[in-house]
C-alpha atoms as a PDB file:
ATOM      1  CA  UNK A   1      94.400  92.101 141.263  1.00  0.00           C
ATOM      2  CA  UNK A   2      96.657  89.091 140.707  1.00  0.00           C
ATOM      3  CA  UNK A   3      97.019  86.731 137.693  1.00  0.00           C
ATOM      4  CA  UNK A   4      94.418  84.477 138.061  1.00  0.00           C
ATOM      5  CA  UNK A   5      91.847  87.104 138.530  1.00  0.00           C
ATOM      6  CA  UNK A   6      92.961  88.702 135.039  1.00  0.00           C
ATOM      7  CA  UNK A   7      93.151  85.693 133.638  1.00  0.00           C
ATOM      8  CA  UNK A   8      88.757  85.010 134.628  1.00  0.00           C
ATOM      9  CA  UNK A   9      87.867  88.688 133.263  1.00  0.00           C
ATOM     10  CA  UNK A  10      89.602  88.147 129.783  1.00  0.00           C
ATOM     11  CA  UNK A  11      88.024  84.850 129.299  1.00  0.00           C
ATOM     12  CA  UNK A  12      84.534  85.914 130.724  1.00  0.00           C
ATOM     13  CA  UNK A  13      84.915  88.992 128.071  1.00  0.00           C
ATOM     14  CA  UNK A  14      86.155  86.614 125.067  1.00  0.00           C
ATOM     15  CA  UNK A  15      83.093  84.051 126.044  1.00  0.00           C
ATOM     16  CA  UNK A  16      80.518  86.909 126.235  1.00  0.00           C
ATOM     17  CA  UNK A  17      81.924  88.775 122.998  1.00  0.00           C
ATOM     18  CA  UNK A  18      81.870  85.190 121.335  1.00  0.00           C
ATOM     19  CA  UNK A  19      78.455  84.937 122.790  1.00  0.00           C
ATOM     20  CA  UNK A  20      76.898  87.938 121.175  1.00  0.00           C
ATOM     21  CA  UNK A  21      78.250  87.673 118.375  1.00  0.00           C
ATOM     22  CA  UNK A  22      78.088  83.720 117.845  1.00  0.00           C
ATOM     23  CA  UNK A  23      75.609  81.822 115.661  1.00  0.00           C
ATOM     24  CA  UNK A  24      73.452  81.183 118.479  1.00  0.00           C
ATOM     25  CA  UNK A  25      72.395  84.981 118.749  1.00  0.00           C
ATOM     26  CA  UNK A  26      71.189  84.391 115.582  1.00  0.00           C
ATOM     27  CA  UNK A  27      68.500  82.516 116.657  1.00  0.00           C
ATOM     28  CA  UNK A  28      67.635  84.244 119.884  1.00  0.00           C
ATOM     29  CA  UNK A  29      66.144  87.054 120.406  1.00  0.00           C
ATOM     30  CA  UNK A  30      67.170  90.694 121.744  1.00  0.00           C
ATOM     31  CA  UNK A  31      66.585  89.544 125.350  1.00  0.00           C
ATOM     32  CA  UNK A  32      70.256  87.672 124.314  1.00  0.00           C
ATOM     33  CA  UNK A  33      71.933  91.040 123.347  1.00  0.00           C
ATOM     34  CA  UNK A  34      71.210  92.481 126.638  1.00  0.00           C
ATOM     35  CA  UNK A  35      71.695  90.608 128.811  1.00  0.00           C
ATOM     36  CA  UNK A  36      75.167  89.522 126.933  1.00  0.00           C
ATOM     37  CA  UNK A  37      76.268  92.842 126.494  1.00  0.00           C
ATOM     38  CA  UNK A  38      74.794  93.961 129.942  1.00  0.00           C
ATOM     39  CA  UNK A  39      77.521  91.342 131.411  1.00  0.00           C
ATOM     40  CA  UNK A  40      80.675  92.455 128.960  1.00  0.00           C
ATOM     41  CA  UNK A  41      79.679  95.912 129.961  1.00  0.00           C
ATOM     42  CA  UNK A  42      80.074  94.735 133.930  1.00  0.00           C
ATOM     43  CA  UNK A  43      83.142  92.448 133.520  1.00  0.00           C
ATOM     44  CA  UNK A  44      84.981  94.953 131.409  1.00  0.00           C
ATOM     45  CA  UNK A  45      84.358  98.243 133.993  1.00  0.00           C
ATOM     46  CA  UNK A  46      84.806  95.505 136.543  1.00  0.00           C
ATOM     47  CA  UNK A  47      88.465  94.427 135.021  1.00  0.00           C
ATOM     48  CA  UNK A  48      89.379  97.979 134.070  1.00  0.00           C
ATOM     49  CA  UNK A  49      88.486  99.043 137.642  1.00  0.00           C
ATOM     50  CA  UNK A  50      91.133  96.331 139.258  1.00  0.00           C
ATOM     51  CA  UNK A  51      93.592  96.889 136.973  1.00  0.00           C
ATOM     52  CA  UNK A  52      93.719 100.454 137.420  1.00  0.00           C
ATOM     53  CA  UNK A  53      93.414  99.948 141.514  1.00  0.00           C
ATOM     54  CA  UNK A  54      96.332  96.970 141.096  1.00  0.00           C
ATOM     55  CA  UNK A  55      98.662  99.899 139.210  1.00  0.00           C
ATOM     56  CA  UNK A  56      97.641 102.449 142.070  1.00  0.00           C
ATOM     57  CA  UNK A  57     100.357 102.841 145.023  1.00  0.00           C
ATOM     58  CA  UNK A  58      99.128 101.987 148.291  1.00  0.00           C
END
């Protein structure tokens, strides 16, 4: 996993945690929540996956 990569899955988790727990969740309903915390859930096993594979010897 290089930088740029890490760089995308932080800022996809900070925009989806921002997201769910913005004002505009307010005013949506719980088809919101899921689906936001259905894509942290991905992009955080996703960026804890290639990190751990990127530390891994080859």
């Amino acid at each position: 996993m290089d930088v740029t990569q890490i760089g995308l899955g932080v800022t996809l988790l900070v925009i989806g945690t921002l997201t769910l727990i913005g004002p505009a969740a307010l005013v949506s309903g719980p088809l919101t929540y899921l689906v936001t915390g259905a894509t942290l859930l991905v992009t955080g096993y996703a960026l804890l996956i290639g990190l751990w594979q990127s530390r891994q010897p080859n």
